[in-house]
PDB file of N, CA and C in Angstrom:
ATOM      1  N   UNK A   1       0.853  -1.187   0.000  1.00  0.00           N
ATOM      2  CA  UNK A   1       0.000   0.000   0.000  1.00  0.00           C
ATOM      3  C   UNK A   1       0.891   1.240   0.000  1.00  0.00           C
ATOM      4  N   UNK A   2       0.842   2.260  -0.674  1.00  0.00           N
ATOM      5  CA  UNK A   2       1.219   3.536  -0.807  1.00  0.00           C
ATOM      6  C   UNK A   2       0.718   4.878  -0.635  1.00  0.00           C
ATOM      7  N   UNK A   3       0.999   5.760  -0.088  1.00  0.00           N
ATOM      8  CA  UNK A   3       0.580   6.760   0.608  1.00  0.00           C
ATOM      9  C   UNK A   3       0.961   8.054   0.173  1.00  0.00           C
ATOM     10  N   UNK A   4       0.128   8.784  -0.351  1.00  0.00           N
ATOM     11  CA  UNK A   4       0.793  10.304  -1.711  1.00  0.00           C
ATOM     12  C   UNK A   4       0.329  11.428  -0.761  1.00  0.00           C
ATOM     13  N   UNK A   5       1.211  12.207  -1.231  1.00  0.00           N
ATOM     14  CA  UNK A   5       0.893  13.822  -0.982  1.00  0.00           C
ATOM     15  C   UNK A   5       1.294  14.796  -1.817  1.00  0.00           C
ATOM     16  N   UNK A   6       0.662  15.470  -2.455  1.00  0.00           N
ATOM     17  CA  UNK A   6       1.320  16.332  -3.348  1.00  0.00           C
ATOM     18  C   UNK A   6       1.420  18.030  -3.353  1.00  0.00           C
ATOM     19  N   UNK A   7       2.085  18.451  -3.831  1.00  0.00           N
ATOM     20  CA  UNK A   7       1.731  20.224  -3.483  1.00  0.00           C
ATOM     21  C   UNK A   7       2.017  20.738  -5.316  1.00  0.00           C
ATOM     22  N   UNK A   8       0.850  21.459  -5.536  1.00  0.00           N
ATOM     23  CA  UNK A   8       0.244  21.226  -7.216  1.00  0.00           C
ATOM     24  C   UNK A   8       0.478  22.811  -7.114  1.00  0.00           C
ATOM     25  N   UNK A   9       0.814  23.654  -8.136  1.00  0.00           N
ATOM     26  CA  UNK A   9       1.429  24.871  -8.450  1.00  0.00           C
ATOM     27  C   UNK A   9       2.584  25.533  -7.895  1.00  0.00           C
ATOM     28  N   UNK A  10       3.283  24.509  -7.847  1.00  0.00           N
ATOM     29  CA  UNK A  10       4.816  25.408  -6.705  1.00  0.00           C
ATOM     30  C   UNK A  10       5.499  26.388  -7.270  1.00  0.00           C
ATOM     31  N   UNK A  11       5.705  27.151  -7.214  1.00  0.00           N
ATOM     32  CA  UNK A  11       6.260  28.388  -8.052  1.00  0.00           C
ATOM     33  C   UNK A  11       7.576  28.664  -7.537  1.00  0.00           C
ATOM     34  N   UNK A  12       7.827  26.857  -8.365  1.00  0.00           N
ATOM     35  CA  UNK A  12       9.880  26.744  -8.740  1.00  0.00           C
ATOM     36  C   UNK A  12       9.768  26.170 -10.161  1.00  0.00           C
ATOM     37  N   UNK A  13      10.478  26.157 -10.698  1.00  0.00           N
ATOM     38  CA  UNK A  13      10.598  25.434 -12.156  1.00  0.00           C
ATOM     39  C   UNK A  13      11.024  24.164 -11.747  1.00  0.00           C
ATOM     40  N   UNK A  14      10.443  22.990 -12.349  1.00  0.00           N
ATOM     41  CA  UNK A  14      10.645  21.576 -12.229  1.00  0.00           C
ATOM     42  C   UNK A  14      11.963  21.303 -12.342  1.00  0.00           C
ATOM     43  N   UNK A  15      12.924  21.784 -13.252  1.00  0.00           N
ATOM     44  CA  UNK A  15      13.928  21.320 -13.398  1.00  0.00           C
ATOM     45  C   UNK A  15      14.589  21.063 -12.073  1.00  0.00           C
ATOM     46  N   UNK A  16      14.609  22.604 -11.401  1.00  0.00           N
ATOM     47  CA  UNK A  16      15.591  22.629  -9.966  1.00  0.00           C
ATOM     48  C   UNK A  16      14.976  21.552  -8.963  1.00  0.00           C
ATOM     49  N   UNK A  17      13.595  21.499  -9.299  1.00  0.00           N
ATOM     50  CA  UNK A  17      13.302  20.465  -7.986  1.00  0.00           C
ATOM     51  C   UNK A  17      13.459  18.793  -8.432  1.00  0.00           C
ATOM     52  N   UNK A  18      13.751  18.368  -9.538  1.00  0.00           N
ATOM     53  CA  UNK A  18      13.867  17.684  -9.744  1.00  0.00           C
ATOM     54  C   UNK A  18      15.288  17.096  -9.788  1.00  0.00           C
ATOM     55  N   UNK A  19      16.139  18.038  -9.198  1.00  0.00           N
ATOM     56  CA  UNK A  19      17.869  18.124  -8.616  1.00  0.00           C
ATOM     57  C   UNK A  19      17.665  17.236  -7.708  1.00  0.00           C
ATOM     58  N   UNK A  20      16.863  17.973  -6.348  1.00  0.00           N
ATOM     59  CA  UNK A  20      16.893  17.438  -4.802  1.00  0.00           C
ATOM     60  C   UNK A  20      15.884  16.220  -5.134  1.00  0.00           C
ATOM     61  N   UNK A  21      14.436  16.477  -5.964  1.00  0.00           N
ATOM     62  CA  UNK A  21      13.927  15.039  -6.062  1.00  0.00           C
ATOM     63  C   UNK A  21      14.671  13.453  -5.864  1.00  0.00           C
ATOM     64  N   UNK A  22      16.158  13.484  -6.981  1.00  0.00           N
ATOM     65  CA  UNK A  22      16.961  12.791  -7.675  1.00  0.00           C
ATOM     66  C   UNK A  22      17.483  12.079  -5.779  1.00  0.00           C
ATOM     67  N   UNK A  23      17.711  12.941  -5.093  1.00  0.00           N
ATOM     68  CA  UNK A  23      18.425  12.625  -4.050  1.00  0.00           C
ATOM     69  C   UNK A  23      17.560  11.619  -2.946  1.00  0.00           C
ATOM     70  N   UNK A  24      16.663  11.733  -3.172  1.00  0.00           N
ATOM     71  CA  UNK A  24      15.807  11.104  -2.183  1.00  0.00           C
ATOM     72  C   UNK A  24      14.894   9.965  -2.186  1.00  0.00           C
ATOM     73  N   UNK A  25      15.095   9.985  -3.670  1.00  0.00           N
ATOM     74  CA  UNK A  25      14.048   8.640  -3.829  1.00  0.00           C
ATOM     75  C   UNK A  25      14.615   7.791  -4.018  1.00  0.00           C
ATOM     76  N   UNK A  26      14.001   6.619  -3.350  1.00  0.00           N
ATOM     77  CA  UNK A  26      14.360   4.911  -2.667  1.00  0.00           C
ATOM     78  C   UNK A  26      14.679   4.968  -1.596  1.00  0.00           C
ATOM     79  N   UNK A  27      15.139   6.105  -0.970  1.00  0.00           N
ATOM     80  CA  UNK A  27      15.773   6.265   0.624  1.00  0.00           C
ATOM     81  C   UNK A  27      14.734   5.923   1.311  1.00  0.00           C
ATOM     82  N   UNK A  28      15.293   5.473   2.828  1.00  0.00           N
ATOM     83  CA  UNK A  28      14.306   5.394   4.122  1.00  0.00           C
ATOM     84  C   UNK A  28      14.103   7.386   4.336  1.00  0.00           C
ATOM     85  N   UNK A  29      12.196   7.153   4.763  1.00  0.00           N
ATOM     86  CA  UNK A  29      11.963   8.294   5.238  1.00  0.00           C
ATOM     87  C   UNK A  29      12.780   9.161   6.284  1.00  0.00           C
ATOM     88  N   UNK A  30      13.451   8.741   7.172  1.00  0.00           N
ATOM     89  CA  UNK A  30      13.998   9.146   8.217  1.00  0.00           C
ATOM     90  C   UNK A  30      15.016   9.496   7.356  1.00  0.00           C
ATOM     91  N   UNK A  31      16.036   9.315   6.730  1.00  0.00           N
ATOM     92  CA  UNK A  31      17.007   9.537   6.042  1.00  0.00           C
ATOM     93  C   UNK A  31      16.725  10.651   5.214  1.00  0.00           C
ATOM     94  N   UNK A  32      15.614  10.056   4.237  1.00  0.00           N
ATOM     95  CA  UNK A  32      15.529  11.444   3.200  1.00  0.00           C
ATOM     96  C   UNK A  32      15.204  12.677   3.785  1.00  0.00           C
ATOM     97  N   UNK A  33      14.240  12.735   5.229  1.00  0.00           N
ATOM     98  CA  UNK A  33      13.808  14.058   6.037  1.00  0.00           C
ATOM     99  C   UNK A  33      15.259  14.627   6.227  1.00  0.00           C
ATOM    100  N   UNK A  34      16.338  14.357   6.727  1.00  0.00           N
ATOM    101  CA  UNK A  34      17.804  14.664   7.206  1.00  0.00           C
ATOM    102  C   UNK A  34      18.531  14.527   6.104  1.00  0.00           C
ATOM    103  N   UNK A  35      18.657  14.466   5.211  1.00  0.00           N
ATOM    104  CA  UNK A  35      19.173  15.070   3.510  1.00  0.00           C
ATOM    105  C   UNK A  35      18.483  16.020   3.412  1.00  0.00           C
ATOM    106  N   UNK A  36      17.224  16.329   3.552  1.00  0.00           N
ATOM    107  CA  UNK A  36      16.480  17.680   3.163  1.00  0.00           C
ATOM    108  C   UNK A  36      16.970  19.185   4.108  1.00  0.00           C
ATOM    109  N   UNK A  37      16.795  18.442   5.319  1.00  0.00           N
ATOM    110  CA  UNK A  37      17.228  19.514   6.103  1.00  0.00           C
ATOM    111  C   UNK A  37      18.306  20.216   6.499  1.00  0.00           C
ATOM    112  N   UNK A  38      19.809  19.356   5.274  1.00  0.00           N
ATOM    113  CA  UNK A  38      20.287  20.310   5.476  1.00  0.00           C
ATOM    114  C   UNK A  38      21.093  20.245   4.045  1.00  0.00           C
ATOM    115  N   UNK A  39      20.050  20.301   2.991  1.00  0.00           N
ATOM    116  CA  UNK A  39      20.407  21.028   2.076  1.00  0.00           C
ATOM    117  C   UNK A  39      19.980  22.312   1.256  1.00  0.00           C
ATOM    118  N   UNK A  40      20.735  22.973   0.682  1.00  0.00           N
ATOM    119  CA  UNK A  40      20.922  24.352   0.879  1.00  0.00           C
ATOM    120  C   UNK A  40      20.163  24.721  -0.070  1.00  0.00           C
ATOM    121  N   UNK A  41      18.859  24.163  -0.112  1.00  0.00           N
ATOM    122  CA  UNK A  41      18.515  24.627  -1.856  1.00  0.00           C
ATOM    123  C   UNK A  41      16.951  25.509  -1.996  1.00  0.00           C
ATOM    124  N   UNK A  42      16.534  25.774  -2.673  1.00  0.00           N
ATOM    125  CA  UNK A  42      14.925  26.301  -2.039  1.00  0.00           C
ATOM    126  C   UNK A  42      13.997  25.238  -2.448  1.00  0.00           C
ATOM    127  N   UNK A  43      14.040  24.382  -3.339  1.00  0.00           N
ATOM    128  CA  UNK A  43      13.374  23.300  -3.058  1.00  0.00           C
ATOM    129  C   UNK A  43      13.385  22.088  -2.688  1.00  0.00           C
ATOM    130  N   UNK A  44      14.053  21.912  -0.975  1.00  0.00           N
ATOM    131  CA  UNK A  44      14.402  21.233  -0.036  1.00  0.00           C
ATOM    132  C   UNK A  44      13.304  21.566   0.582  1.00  0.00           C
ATOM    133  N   UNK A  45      13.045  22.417   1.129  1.00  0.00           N
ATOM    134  CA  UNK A  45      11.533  22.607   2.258  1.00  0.00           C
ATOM    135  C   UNK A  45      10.217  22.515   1.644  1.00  0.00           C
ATOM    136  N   UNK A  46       9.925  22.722   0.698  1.00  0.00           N
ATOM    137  CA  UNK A  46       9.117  22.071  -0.182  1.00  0.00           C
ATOM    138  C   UNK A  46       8.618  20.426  -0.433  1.00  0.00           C
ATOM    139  N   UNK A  47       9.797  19.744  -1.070  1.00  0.00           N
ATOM    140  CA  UNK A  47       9.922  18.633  -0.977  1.00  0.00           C
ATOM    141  C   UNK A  47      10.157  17.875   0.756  1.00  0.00           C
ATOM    142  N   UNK A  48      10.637  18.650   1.616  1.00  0.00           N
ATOM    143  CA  UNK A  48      10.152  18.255   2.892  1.00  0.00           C
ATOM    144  C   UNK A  48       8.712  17.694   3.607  1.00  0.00           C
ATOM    145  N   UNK A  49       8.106  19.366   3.045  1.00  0.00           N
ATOM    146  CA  UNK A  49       6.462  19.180   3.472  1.00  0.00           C
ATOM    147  C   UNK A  49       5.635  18.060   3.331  1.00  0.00           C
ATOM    148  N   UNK A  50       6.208  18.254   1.686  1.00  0.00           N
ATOM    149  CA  UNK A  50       5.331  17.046   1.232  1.00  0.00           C
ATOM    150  C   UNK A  50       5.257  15.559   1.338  1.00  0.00           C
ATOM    151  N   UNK A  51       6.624  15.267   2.026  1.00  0.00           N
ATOM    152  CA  UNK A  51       7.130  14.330   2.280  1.00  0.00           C
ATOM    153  C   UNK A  51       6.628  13.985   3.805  1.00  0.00           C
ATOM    154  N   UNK A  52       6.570  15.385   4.614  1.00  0.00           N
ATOM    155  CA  UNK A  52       6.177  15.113   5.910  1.00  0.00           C
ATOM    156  C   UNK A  52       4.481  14.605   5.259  1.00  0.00           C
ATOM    157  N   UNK A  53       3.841  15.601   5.089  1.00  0.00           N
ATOM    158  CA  UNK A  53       2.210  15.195   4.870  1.00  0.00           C
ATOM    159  C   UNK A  53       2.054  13.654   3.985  1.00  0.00           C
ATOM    160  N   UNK A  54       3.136  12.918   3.475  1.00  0.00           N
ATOM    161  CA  UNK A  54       2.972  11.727   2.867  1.00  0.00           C
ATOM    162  C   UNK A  54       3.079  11.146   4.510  1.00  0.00           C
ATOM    163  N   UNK A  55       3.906  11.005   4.978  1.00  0.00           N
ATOM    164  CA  UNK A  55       4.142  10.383   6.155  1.00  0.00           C
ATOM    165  C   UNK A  55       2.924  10.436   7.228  1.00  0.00           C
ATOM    166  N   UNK A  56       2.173  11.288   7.305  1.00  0.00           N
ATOM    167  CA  UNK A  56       1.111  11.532   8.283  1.00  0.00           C
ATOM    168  C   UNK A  56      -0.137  10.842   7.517  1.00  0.00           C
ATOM    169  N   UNK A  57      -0.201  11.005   6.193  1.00  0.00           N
ATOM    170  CA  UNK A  57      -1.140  10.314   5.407  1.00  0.00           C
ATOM    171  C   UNK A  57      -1.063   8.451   6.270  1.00  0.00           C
ATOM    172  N   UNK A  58       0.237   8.002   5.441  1.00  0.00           N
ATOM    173  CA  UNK A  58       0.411   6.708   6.207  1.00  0.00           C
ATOM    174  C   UNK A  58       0.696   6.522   7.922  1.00  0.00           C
ATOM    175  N   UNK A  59       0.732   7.180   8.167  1.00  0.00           N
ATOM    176  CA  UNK A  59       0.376   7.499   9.927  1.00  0.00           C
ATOM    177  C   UNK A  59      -0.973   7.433  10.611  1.00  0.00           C
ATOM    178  N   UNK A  60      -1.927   8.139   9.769  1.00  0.00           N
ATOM    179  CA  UNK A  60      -3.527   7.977   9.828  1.00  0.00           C
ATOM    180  C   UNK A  60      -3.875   6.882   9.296  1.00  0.00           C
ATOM    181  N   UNK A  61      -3.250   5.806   8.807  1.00  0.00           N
ATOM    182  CA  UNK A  61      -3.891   4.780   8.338  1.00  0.00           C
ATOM    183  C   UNK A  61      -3.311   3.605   9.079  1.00  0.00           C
ATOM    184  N   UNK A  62      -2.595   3.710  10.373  1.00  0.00           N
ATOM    185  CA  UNK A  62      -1.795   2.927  10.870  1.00  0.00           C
ATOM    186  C   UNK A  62      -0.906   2.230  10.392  1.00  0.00           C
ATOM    187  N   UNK A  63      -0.019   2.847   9.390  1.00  0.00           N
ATOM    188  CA  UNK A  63       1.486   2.627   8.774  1.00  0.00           C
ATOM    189  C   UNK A  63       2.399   2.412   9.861  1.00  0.00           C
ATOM    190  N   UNK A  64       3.062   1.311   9.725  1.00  0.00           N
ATOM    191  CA  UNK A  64       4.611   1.483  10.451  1.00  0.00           C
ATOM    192  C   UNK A  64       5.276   2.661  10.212  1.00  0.00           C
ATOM    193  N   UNK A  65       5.682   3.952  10.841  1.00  0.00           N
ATOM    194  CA  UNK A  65       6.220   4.710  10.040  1.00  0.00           C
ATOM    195  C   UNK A  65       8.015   4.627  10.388  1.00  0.00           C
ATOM    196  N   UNK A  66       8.109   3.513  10.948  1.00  0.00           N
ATOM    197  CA  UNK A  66       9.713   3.769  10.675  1.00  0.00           C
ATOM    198  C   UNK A  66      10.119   2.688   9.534  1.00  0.00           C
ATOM    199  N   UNK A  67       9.393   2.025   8.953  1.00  0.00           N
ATOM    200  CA  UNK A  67       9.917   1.055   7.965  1.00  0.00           C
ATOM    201  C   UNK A  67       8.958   1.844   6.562  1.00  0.00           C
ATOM    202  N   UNK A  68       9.072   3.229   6.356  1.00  0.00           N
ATOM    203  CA  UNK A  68       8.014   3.721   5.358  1.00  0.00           C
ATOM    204  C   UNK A  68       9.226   4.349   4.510  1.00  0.00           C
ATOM    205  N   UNK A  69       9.646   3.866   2.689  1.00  0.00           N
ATOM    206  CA  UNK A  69      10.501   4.449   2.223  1.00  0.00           C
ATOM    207  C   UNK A  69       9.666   5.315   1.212  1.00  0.00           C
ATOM    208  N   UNK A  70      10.583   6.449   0.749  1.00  0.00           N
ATOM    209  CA  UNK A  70      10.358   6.863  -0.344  1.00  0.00           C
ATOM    210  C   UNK A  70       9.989   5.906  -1.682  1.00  0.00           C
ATOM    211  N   UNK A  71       8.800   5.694  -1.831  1.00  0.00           N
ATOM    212  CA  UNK A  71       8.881   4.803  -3.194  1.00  0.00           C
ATOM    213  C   UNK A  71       8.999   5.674  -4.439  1.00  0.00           C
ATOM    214  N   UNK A  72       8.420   6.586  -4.490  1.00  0.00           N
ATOM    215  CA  UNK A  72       7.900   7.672  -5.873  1.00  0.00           C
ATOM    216  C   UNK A  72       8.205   9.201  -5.566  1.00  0.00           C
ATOM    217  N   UNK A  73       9.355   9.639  -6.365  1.00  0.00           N
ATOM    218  CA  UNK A  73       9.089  11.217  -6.352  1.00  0.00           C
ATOM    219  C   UNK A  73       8.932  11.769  -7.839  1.00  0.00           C
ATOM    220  N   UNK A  74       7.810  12.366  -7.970  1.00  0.00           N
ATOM    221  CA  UNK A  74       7.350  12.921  -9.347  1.00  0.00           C
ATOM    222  C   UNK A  74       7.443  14.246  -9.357  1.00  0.00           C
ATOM    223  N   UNK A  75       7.643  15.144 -10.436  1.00  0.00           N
ATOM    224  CA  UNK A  75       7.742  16.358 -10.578  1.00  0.00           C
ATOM    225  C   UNK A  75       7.325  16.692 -11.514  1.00  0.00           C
ATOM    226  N   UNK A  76       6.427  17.345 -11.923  1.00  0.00           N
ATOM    227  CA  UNK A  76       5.432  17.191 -13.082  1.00  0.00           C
ATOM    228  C   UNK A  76       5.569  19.072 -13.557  1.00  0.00           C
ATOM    229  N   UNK A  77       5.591  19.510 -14.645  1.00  0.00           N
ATOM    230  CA  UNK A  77       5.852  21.158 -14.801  1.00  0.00           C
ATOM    231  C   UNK A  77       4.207  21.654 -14.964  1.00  0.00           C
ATOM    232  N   UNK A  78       3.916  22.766 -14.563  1.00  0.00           N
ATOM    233  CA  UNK A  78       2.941  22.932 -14.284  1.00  0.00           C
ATOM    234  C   UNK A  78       2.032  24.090 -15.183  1.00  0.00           C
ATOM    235  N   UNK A  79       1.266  24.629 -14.881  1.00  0.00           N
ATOM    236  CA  UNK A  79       1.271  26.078 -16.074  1.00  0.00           C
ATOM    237  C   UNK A  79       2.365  27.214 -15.774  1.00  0.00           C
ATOM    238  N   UNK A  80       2.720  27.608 -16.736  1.00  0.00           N
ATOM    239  CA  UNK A  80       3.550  29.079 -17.487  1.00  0.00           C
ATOM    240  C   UNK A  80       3.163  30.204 -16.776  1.00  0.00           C
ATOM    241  N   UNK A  81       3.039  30.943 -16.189  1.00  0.00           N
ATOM    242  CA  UNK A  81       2.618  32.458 -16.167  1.00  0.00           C
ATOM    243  C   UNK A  81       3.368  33.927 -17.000  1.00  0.00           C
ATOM    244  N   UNK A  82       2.676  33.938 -18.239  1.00  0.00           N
ATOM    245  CA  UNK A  82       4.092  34.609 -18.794  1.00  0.00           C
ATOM    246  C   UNK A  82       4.105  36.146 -18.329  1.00  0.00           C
ATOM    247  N   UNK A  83       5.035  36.639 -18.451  1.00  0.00           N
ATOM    248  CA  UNK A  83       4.866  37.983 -18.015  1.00  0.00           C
ATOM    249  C   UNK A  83       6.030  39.033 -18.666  1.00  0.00           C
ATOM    250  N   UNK A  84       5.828  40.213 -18.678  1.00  0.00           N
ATOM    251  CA  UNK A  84       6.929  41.240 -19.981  1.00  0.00           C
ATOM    252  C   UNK A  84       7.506  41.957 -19.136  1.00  0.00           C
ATOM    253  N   UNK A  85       8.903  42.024 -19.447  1.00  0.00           N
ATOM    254  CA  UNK A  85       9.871  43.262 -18.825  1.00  0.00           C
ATOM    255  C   UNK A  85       9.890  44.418 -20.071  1.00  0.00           C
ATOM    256  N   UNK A  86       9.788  45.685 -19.361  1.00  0.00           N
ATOM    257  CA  UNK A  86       9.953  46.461 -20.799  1.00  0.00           C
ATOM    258  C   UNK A  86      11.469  46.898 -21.053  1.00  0.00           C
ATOM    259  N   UNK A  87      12.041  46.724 -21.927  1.00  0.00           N
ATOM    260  CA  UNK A  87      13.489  47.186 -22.347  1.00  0.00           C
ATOM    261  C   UNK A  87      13.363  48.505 -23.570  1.00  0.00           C
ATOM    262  N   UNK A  88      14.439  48.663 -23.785  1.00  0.00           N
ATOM    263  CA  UNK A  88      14.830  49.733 -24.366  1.00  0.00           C
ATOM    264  C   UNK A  88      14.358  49.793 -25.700  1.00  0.00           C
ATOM    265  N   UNK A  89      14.444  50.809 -26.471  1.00  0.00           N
ATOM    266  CA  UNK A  89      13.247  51.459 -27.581  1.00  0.00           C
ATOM    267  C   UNK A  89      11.981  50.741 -27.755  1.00  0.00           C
ATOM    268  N   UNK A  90      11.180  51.055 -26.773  1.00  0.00           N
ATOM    269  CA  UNK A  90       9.860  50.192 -26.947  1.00  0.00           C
ATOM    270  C   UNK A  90       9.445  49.048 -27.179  1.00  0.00           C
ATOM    271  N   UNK A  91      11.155  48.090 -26.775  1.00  0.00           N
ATOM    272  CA  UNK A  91      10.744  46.779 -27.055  1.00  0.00           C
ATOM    273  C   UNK A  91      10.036  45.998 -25.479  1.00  0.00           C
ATOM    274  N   UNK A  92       9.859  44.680 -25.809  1.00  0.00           N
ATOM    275  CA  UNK A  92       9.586  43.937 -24.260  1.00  0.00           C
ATOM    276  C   UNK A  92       9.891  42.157 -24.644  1.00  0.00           C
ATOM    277  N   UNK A  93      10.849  41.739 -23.335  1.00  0.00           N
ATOM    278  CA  UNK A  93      11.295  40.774 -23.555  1.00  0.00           C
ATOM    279  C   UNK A  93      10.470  39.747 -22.716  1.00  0.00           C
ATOM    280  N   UNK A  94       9.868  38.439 -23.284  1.00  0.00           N
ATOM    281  CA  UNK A  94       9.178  37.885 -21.790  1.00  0.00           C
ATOM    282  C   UNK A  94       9.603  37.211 -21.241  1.00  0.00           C
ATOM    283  N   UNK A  95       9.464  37.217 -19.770  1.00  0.00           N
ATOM    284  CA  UNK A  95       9.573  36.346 -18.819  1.00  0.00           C
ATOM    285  C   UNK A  95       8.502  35.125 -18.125  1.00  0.00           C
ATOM    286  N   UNK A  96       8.998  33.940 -18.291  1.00  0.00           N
ATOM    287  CA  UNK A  96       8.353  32.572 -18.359  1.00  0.00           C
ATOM    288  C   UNK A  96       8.558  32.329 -16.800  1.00  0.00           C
ATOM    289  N   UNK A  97       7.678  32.484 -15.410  1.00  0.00           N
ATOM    290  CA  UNK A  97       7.599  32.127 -14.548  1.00  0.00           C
ATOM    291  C   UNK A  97       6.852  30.846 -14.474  1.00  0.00           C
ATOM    292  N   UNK A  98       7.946  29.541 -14.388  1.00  0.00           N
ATOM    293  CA  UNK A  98       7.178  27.994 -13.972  1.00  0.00           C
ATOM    294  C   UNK A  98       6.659  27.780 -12.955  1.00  0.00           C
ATOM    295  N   UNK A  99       6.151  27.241 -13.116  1.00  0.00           N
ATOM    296  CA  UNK A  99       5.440  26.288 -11.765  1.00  0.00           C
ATOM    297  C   UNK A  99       5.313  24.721 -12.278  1.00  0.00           C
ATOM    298  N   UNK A 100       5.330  23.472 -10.918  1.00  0.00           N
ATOM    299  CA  UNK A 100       5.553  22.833 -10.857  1.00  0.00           C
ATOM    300  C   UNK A 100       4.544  21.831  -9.963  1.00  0.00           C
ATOM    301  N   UNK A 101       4.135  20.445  -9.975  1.00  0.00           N
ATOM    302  CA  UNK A 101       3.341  19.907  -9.341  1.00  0.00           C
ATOM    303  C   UNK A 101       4.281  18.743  -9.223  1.00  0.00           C
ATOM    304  N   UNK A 102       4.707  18.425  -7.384  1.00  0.00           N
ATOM    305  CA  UNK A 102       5.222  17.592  -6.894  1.00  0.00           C
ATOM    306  C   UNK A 102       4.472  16.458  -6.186  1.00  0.00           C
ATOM    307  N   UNK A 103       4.577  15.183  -6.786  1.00  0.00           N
ATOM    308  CA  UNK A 103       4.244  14.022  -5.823  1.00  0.00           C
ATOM    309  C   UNK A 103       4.939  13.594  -5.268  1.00  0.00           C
ATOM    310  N   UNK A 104       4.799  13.163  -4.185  1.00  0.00           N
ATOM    311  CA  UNK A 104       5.723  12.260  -3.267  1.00  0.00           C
ATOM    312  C   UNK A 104       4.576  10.596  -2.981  1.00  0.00           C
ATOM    313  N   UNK A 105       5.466   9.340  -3.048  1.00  0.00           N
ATOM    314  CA  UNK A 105       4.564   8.341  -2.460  1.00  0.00           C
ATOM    315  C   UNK A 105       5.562   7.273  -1.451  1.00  0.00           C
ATOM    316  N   UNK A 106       5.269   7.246  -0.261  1.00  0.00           N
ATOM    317  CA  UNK A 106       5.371   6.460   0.187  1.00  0.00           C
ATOM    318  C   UNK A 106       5.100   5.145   0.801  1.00  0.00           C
ATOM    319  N   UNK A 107       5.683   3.714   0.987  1.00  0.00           N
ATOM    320  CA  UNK A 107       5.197   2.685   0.893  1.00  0.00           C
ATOM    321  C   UNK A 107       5.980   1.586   2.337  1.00  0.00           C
ATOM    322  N   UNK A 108       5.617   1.124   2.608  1.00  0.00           N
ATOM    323  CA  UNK A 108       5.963  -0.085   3.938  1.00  0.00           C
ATOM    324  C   UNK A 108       7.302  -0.972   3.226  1.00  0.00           C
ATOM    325  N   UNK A 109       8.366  -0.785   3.928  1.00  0.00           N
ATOM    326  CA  UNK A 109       9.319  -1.452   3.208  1.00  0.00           C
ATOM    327  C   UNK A 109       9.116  -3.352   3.385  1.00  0.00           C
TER     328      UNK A 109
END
């Protein structure tokens, strides 16, 4: 049985979170929480949360939670918000603010 939590419009671009994603999945939960916390990145506390609220998911369902690993981390890109800087002689260059929809699933080793 597996246990998801996700946080759907994160306003990081998938790529970067899919850096720290890379680091954590297959790990024991206890492990991947303490890789997160002390790395230096902005989507470390992010991928924390969600990782905590996977864990409480399987906590409310009476999960073992010390034998609960990371099975699944997904990072999915999310909608665009585009938006214009204005530059010089009346031109405008745009700027592509991503967003991102992260799953996390965890499972009973």
């Amino acid at each position: 049985m597996a246990w998801k939590s996700t946080h759907r419009f994160a306003r990081i671009s998938a790529r970067k979170v899919r850096l720290i994603a890379d680091l954590i999945r297959g790990r024991d939960v206890q492990d991947a929480l303490n890789l997160l916390k002390f790395t230096p990145n902005r989507a470390a506390p992010m991928l924390s949360k969600v990782l905590t609220s996977a864990i409480a998911n399987a906590n409310e369902a009476e999960a073992d939670v010390e034998s609960l690993v990371v099975s699944e981390v997904r990072v999915d890109e999310g909608p665009t918000m585009k938006r214009f800087r204005p530059k010089d002689r009346g031109r405008a260059h745009s700027i592509l603010k991503r967003t991102s929809h992260i799953q996390i699933a965890v499972e009973e080793e």
